[in-house]
Protein backbone atom coordinates (compact mmCIF):
# COMPACT_ATOMS: atom_id res chain seq x y z
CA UNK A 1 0.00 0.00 0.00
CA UNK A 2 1.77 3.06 -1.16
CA UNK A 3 0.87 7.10 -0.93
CA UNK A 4 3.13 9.27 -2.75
CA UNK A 5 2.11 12.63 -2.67
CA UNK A 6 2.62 15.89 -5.28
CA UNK A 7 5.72 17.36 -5.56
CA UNK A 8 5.65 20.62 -3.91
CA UNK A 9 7.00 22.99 -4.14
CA UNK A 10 6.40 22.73 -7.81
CA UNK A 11 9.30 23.80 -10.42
CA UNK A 12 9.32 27.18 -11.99
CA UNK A 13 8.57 27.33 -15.76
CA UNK A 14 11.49 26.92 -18.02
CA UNK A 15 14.16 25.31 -15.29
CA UNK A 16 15.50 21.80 -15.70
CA UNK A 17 15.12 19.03 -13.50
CA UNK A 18 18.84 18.55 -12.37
CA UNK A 19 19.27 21.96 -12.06
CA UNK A 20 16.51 23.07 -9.93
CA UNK A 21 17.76 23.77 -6.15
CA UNK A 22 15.09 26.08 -4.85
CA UNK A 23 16.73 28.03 -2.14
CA UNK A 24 20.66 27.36 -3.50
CA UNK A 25 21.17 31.20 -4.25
CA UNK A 26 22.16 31.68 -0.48
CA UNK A 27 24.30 28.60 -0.32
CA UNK A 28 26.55 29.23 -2.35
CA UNK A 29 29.61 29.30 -0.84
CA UNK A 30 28.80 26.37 1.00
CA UNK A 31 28.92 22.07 0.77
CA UNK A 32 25.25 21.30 0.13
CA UNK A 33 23.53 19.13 2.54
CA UNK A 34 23.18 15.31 2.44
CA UNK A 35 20.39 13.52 3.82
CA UNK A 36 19.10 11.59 7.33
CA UNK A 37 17.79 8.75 7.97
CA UNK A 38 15.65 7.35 11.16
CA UNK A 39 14.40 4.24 12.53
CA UNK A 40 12.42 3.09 15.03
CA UNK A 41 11.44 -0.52 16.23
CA UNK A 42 8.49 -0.81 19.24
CA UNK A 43 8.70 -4.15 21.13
CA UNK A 44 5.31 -6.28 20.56
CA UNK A 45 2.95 -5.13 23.57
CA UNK A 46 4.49 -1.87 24.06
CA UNK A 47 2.35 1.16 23.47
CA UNK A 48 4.72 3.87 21.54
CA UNK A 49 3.00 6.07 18.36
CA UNK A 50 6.23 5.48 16.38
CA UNK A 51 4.63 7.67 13.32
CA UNK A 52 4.84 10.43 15.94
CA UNK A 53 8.34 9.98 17.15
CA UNK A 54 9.65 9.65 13.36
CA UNK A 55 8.45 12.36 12.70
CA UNK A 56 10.13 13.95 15.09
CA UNK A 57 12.81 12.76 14.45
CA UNK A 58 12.98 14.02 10.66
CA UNK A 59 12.19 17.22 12.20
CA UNK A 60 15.66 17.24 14.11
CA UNK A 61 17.12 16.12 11.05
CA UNK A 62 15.70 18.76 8.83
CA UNK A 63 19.30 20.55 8.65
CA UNK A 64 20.33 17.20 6.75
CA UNK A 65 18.20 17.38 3.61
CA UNK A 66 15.33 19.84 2.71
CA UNK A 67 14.13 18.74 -0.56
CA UNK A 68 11.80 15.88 -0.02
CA UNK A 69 11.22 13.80 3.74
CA UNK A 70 9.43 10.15 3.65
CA UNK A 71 8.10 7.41 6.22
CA UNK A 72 7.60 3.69 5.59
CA UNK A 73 6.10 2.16 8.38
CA UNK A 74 5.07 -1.35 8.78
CA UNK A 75 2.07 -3.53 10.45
CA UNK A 76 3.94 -6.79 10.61
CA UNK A 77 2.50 -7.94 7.35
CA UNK A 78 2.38 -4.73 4.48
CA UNK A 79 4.33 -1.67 4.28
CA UNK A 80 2.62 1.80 3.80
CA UNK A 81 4.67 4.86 2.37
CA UNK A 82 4.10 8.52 2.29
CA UNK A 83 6.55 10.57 1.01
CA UNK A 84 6.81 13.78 -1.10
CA UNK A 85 8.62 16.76 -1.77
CA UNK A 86 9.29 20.32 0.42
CA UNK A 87 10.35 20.13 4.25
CA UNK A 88 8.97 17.58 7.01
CA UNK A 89 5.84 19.42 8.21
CA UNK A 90 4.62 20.39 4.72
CA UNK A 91 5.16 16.56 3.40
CA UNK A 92 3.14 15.26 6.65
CA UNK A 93 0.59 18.08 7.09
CA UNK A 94 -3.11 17.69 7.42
CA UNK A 95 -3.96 13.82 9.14
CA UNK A 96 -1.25 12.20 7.07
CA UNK A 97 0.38 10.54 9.95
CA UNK A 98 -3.08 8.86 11.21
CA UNK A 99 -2.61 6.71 8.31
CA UNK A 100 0.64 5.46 9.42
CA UNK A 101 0.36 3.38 12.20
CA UNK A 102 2.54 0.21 13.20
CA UNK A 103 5.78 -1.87 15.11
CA UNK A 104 8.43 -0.41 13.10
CA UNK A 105 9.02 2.96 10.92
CA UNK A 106 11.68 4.35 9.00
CA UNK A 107 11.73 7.79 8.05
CA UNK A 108 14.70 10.09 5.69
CA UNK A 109 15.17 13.40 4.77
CA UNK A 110 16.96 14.12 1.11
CA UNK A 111 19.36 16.37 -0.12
CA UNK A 112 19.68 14.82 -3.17
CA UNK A 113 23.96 13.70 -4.15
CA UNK A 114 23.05 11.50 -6.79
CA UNK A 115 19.87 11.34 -8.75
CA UNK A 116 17.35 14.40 -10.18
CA UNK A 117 15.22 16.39 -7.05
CA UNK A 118 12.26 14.79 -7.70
CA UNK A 119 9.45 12.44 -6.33
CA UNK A 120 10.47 9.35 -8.15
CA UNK A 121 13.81 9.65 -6.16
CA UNK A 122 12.39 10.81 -3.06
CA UNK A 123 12.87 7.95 -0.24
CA UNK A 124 12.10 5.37 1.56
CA UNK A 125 12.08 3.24 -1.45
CA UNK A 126 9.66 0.24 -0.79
CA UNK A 127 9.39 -2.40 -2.68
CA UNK A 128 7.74 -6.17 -2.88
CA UNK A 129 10.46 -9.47 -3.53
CA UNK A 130 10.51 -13.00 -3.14
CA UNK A 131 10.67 -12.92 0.42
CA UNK A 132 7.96 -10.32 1.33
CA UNK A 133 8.58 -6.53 1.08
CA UNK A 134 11.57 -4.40 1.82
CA UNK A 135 11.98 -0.71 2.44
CA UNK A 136 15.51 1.39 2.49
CA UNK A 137 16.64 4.87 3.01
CA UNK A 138 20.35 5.63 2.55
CA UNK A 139 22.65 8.53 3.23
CA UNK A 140 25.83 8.43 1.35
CA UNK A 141 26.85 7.59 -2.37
CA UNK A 142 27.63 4.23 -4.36
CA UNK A 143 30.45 5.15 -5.90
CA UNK A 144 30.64 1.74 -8.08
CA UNK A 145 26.55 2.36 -8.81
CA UNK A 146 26.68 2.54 -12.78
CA UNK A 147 28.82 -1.67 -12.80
CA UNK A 148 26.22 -2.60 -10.27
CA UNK A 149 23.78 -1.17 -12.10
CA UNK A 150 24.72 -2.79 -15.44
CA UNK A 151 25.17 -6.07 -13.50
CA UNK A 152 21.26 -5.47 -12.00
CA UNK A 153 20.53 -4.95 -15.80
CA UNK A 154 22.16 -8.06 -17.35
CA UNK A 155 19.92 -9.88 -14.43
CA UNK A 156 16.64 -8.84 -15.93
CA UNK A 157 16.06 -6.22 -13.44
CA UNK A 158 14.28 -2.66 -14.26
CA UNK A 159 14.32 1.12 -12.19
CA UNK A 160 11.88 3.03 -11.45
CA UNK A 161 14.59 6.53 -10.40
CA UNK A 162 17.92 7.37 -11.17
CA UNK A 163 19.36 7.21 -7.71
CA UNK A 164 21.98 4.98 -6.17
CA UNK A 165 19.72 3.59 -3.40
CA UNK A 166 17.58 2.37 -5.71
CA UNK A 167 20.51 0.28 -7.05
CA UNK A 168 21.12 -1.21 -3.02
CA UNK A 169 17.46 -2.39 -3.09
CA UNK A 170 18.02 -4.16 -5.95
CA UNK A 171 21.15 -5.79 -4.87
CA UNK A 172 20.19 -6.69 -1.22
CA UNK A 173 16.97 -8.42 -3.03
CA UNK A 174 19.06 -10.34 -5.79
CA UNK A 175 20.93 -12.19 -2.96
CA UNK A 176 18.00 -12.40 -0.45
CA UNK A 177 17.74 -16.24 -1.25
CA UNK A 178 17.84 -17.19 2.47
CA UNK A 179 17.31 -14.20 4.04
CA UNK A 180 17.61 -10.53 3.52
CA UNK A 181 19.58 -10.49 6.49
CA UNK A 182 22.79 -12.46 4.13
CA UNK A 183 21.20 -10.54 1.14
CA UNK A 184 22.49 -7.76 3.16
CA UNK A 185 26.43 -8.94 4.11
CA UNK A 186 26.24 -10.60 0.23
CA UNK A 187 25.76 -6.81 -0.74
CA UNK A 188 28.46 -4.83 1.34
CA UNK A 189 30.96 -7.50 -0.56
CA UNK A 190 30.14 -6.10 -3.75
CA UNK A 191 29.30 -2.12 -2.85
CA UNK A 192 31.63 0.55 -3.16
CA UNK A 193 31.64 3.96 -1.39
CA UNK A 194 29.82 5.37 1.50
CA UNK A 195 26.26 4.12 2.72
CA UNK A 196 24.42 4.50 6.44
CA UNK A 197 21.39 2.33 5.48
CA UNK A 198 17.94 1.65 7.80
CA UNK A 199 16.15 -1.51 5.93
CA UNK A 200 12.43 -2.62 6.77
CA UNK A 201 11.73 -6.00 6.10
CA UNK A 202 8.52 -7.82 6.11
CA UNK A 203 7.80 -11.54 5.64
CA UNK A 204 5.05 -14.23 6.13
CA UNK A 205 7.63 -15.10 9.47
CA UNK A 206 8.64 -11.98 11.01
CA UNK A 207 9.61 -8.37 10.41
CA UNK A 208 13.12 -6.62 11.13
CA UNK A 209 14.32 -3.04 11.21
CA UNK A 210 18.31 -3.08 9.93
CA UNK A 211 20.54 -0.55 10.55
CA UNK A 212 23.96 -0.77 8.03
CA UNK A 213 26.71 1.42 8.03
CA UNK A 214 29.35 0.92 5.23
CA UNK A 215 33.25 -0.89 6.67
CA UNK A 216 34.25 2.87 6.44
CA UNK A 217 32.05 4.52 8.44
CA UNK A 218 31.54 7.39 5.92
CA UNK A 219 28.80 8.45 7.28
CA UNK A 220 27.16 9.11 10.91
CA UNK A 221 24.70 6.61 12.81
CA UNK A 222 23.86 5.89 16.35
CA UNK A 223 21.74 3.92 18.24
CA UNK A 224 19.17 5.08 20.93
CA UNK A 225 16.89 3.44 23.27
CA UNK A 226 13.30 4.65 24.71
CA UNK A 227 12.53 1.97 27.27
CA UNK A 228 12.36 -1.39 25.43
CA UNK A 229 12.18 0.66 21.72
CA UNK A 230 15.37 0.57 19.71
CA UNK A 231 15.98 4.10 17.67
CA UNK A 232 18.22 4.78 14.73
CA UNK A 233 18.94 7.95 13.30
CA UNK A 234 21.79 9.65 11.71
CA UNK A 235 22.77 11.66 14.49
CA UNK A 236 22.63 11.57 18.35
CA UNK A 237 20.28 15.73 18.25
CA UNK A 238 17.46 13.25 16.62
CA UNK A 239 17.62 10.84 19.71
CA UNK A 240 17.30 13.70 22.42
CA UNK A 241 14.00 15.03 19.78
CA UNK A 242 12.32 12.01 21.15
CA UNK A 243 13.58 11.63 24.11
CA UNK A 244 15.71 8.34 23.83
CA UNK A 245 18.85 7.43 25.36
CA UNK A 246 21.89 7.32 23.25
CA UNK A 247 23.56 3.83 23.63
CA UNK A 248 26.46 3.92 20.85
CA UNK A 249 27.63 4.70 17.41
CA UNK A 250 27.14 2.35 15.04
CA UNK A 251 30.23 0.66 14.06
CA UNK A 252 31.94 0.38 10.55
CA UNK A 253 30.89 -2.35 8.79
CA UNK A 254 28.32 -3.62 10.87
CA UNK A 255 24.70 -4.99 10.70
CA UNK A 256 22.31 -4.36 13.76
CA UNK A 257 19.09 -6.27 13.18
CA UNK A 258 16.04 -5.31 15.85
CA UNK A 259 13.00 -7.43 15.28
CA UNK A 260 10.49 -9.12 18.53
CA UNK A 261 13.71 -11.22 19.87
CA UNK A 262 15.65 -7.41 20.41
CA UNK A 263 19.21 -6.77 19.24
CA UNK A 264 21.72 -8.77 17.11
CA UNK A 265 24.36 -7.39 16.11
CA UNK A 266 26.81 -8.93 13.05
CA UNK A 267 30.17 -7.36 12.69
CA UNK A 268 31.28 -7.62 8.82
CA UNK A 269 34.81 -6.97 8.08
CA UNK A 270 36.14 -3.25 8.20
CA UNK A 271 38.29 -1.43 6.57
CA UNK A 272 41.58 -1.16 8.25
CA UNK A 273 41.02 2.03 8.77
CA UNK A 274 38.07 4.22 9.28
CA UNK A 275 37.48 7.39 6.78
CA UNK A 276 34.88 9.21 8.43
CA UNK A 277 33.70 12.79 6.72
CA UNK A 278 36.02 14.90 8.90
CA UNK A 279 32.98 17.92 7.40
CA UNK A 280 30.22 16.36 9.51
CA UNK A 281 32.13 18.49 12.46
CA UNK A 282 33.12 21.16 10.15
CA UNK A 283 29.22 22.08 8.84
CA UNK A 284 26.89 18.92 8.36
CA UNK A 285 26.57 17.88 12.22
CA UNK A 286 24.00 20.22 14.44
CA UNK A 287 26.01 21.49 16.86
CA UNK A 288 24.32 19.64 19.62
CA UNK A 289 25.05 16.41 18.29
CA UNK A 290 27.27 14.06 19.30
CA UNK A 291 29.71 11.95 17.02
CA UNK A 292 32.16 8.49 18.24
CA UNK A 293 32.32 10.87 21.46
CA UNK A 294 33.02 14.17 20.18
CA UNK A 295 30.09 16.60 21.37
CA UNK A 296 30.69 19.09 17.49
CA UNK A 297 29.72 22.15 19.15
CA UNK A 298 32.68 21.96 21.26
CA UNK A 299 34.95 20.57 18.71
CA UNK A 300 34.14 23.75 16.32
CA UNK A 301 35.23 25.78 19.03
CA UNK A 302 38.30 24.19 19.65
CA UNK A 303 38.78 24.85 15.87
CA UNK A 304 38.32 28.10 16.00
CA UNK A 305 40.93 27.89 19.09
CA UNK A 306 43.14 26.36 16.91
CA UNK A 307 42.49 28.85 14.00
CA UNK A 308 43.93 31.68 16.91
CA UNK A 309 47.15 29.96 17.49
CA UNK A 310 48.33 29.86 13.76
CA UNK A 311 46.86 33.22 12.99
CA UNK A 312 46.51 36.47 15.12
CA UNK A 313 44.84 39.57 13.56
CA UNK A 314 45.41 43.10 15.21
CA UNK A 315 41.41 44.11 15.05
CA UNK A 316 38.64 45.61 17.16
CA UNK A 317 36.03 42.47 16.84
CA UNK A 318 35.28 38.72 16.31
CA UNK A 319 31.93 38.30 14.49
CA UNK A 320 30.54 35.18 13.13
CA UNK A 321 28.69 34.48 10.01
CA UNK A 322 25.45 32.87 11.60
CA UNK A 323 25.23 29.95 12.09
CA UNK A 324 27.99 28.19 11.07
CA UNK A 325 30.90 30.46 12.19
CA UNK A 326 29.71 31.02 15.26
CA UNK A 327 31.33 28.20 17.35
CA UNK A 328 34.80 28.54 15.78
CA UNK A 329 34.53 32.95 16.09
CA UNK A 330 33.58 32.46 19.96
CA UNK A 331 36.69 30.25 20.50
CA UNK A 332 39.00 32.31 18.39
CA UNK A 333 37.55 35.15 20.31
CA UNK A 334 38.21 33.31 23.74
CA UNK A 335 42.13 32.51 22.71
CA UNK A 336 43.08 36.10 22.04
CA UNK A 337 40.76 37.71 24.89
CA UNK A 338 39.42 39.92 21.69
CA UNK A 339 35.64 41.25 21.92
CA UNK A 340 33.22 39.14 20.59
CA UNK A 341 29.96 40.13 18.65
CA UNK A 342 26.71 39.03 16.34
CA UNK A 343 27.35 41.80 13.95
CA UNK A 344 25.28 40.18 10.91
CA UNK A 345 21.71 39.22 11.90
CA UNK A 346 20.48 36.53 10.44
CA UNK A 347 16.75 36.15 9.00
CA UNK A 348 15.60 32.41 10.09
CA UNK A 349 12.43 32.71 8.62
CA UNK A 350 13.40 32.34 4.49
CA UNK A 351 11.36 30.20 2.80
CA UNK A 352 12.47 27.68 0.27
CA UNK A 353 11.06 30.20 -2.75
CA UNK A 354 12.64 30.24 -6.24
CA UNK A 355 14.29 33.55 -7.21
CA UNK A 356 15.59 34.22 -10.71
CA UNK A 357 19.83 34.71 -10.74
CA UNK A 358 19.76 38.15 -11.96
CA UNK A 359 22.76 40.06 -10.13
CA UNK A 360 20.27 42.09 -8.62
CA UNK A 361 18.23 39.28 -6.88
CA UNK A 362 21.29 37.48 -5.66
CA UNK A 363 22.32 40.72 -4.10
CA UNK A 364 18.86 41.22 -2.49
CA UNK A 365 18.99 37.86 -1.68
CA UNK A 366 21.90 37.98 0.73
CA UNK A 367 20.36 40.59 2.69
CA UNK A 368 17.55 38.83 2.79
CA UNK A 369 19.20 36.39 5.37
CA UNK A 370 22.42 38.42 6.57
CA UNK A 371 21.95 41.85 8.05
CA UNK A 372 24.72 43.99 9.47
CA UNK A 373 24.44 45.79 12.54
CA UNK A 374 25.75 49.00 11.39
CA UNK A 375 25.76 50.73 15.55
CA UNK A 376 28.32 47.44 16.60
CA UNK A 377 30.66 47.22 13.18
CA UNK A 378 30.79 51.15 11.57
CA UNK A 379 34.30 52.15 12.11
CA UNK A 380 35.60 49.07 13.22
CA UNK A 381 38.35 46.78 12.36
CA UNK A 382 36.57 43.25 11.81
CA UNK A 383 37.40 39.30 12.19
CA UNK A 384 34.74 37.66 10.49
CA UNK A 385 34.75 33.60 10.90
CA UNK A 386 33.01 31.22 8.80
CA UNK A 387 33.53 27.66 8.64
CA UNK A 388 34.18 26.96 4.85
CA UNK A 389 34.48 28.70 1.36
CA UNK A 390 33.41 26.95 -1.40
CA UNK A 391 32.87 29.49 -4.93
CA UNK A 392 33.73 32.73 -2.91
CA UNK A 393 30.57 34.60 -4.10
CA UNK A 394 28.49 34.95 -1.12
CA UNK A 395 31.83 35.59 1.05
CA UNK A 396 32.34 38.34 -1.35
CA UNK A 397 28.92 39.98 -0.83
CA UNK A 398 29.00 39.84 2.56
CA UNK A 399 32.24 41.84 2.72
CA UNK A 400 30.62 44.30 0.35
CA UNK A 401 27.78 44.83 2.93
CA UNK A 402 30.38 45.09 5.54
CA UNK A 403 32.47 47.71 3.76
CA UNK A 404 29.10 49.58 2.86
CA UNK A 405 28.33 50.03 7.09
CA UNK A 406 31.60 51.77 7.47
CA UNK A 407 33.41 48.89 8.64
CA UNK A 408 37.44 49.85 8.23
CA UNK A 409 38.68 46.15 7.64
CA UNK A 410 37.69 42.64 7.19
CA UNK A 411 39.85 39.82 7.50
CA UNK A 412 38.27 36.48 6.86
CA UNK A 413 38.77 33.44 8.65
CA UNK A 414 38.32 30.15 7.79
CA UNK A 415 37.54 27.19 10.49
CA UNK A 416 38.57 24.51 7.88
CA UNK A 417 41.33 24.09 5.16
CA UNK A 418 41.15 25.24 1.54
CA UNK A 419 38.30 22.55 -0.28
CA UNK A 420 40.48 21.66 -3.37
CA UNK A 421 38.47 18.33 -4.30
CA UNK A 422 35.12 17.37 -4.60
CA UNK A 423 33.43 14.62 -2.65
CA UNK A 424 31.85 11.75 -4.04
CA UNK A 425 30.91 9.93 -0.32
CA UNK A 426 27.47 11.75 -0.15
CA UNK A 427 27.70 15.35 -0.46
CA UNK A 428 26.85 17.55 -3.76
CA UNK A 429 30.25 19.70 -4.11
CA UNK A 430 30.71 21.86 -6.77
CA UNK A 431 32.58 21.15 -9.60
CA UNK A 432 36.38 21.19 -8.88
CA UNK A 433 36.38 24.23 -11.50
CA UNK A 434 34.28 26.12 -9.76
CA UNK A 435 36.00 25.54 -6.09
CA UNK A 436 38.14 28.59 -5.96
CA UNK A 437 40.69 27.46 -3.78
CA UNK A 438 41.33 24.74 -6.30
CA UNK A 439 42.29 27.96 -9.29
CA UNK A 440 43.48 30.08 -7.29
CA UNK A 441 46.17 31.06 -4.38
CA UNK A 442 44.95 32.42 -0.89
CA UNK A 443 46.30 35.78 -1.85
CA UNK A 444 44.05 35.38 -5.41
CA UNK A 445 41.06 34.22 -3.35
CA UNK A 446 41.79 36.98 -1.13
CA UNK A 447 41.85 39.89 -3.57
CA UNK A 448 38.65 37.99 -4.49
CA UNK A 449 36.33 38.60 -2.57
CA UNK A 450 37.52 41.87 -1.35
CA UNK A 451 39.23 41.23 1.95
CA UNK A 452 42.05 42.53 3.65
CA UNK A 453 43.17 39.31 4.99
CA UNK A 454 42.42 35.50 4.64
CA UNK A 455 43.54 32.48 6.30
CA UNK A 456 42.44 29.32 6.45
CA UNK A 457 42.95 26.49 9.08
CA UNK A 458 45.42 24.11 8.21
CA UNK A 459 44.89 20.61 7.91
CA UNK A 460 47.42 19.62 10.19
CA UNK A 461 46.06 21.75 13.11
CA UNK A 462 42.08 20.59 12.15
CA UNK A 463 43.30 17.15 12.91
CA UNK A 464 45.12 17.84 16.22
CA UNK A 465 41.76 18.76 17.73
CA UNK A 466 40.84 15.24 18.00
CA UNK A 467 43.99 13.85 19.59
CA UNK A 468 45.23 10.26 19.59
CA UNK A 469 41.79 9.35 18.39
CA UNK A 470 41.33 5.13 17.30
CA UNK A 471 40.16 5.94 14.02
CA UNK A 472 40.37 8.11 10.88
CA UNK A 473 38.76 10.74 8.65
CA UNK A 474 38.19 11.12 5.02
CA UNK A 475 39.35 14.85 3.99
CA UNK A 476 39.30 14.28 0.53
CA UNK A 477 37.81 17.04 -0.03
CA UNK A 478 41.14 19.13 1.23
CA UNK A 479 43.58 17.00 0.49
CA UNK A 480 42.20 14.47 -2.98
CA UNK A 481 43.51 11.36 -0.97
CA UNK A 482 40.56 9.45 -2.01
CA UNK A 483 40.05 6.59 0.20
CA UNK A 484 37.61 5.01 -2.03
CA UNK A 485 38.47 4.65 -5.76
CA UNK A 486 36.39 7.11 -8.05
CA UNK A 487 35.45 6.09 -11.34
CA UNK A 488 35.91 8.47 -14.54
CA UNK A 489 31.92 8.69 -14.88
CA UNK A 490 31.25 9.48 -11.47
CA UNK A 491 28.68 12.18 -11.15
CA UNK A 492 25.17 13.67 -9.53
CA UNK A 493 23.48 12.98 -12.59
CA UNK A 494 25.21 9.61 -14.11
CA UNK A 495 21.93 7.76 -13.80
CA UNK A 496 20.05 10.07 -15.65
């Protein structure tokens, strides 16, 4: 029994599918967002509205994917869906979630990384096999997904999207002969790549909620428990939404089934080294999450700590740009004893509406969310922190609005090294020809965008924040050490 909604909001006249990011004009200078995924598994007798507590759940994840959100939940015996596109309470307005009623749920929220924004692609996939009916939602990218998916083909099989997850489906039902439990482990042999999977299974003998996170822990996912209910979800902020417990990460490479008997857990074989994205604590992460025991907010403010040691400016004020600076400018403020101040006000009430790219518009458009506080900057000599440059054309802006307030100087700082490579592990980077640090020199960048000083944090002193730490990042995106091959073809849009 499926529901699938209309896409909303709908597509302006005259724009193309794969290019249509409704709301992008203000993010660019920024990685775009991912997506999150939630589970939830209620032990037989227990009396928990698990359509309730997804959704809440989505709602903590919001900051992980805006353009479509979905729920599958399950009765024991059939699988509904409802899914569509826009932001969680606009996809499950109205008495939508009276529908949904059952043991288990899983729920996901989409920035879409690979695959066209629209509602074919939209997740939970759910889909009927030989051994009952499965549902998936994935955060990450299959970076082997167009062999697999000529494999799939050469097997008879057919796709419905052009998205990588629907390729797992497949491949987790093609070797479900026993049990989609071993379809599962026969799968992770043959994927490449980065994948943080919740799988609902239903069969004429039981039903299971897996949670699956690839051998190189790419991607974030913990485990939570309400009582006797088991909760997945991306990060640890979505656990404290609905008021569960946070018992663990879950580990690279492993399986956790939760079905009536509770939880079994089946350890897979690991890479020898973990790779994971060292940007969730840069920008992805909410800053009140918690990640293989690093609480973010508190490691962005040791960045910005770090950021003071290797580079001291002689100014009047530390400002951040809201809300991702803000953690690193208060502990580069802190280190040098400098004042610290919200000098650009941010609007959190933008909606997700299309505006045409005229230079006028994007221009409006900044100050539509960034506002400077003439009475604290005019006259002064300014620090302004942000966590990342990407393109350099917001940064450049901002500046602009800066210098037209009276403010004397503005050094930028950046909480993060120079991004030089794209990432193919589940986030939608720019081109590499349009990543400016890639083309050009600090001084170039610099000159730029119009400030009087730039420095990035090196990569070296990023990674002393976390110490003697057991296991590893991926910062391919500074450094192109790929940890996963990348194929020639590799792309957003390769399935289209």
């Amino acid at each position: 029994m499926f529901n699938e909604v209309t896409p909303n909001p709908k597509r302006p006249e005259g724009t193309r599918t794969q290019n249509y990011n409704p709301g992008a004009w203000w993010q660019a200078d920024k990685m775009k967002d991912e997506c999150g995924v939630f589970g939830i598994y209620v032990h037989p007798g227990m009396d928990v509205d698990i359509t309730q507590l997804t959704y809440f759940g989505l709602y903590a994840l919001q900051h992980r994917g805006q353009e479509s959100a979905g729920m599958a939940v399950t009765d024991g015996q059939n699988i509904k869906l409802h899914k569509g596109m826009g932001l969680v309470p606009d996809v499950f307005s109205g008495n939508v979630l009276n529908d949904l009623t059952g043991l288990a749920s899983i729920g996901h929220v989409r920035y879409s990384t690979t695959g066209a924004s629209e509602i074919v692609n939209a997740q939970p996939l759910v889909f009927r096999h030989r051994r009952g009916m499965l549902g998936l939602a994935h955060n990450g990218n299959i970076t082997n997904v167009n062999v697999l998916r000529e494999i799939l083909y050469s097997h008879g099989a057919i796709f419905q999207s052009t998205t990588d997850s629907e390729v797992l489906v497949n491949l987790i039902a093609h070797h479900s002969q026993h049990s989609v439990e071993s379809g599962i482990k026969k799968a992770m042999i043959d994927i490449e790549g980065a994948y943080s999977l919740v799988v609902l299974t239903t069969s004429a003998l039981t039903s299971a909620l897996y949670a699956v996170r690839d051998p190189h822990g790419f991607r974030p996912l913990c485990l939570g428990k309400i009582g006797e209910t088991w909760v997945v979800a991306s990060e640890s902020c979505a656990l404290d939404t609905v008021g569960a417990t946070f018992v663990r990460d879950v580990q690279p490479g492993e399986i956790i089934r939760l079905d009536k008997d509770g939880l079994t857990s089946l350890q897979t074989q690991a890479a020898a080294k973990s790779t994971f994205c060292i940007f969730e604590y840069i920008y992805f992460a909410r800053p009140d999450s918690t990640i293989d025991n690093f609480h973010v907010s508190t490691v962005r403010r040791e960045m910005g700590r770090q950021l003071a040691r290797e580079y001291q400016v002689d100014a009047d004020l530390v400002i951040p740009i809201p809300d991702s600076g803000t953690s690193a400018a208060r502990g580069y403020a802190e280190e040098l004893n400098m004042p610290f101040e919200e000098g650009l006000m941010k609007n959190r009430y933008i909606g997700r509406t299309f505006i045409q790219p005229s230079q006028q518009m994007r221009d409006l458009a900044i100050r539509l969310k960034l506002n400077p506080m003439r009475e604290v900057l005019a006259g002064k000599r300014v620090v302004m922190v942000d966590d990342s440059l990407v393109r350099g054309t917001t940064s450049k802006r901002i500046v602009k609005m800066l210098r037209d307030v009276g403010v004397k100087e503005v050094h930028l700082l950046l909480s993060s090294p120079p991004v030089i490579g794209s990432c193919y592990y589940g986030i939608d980077t720019s081109n590499r020809k349009e990543l400016i640090a890639a083309t050009k020199s600090v001084a170039e960048i610099c000159q730029a965008v119009g400030a009087d000083g730039l420095h990035y944090l090196s990569l070296e002193g990023l990674l002393s924040i976390f110490g003697e730490c057991t296991g590893g990042f991926c910062s391919a995106c500074f450094d192109k050490k790929y940890p996963v091959e990348i194929p020639n073809n590799a792309g957003k849009f390769s399935l289209e």
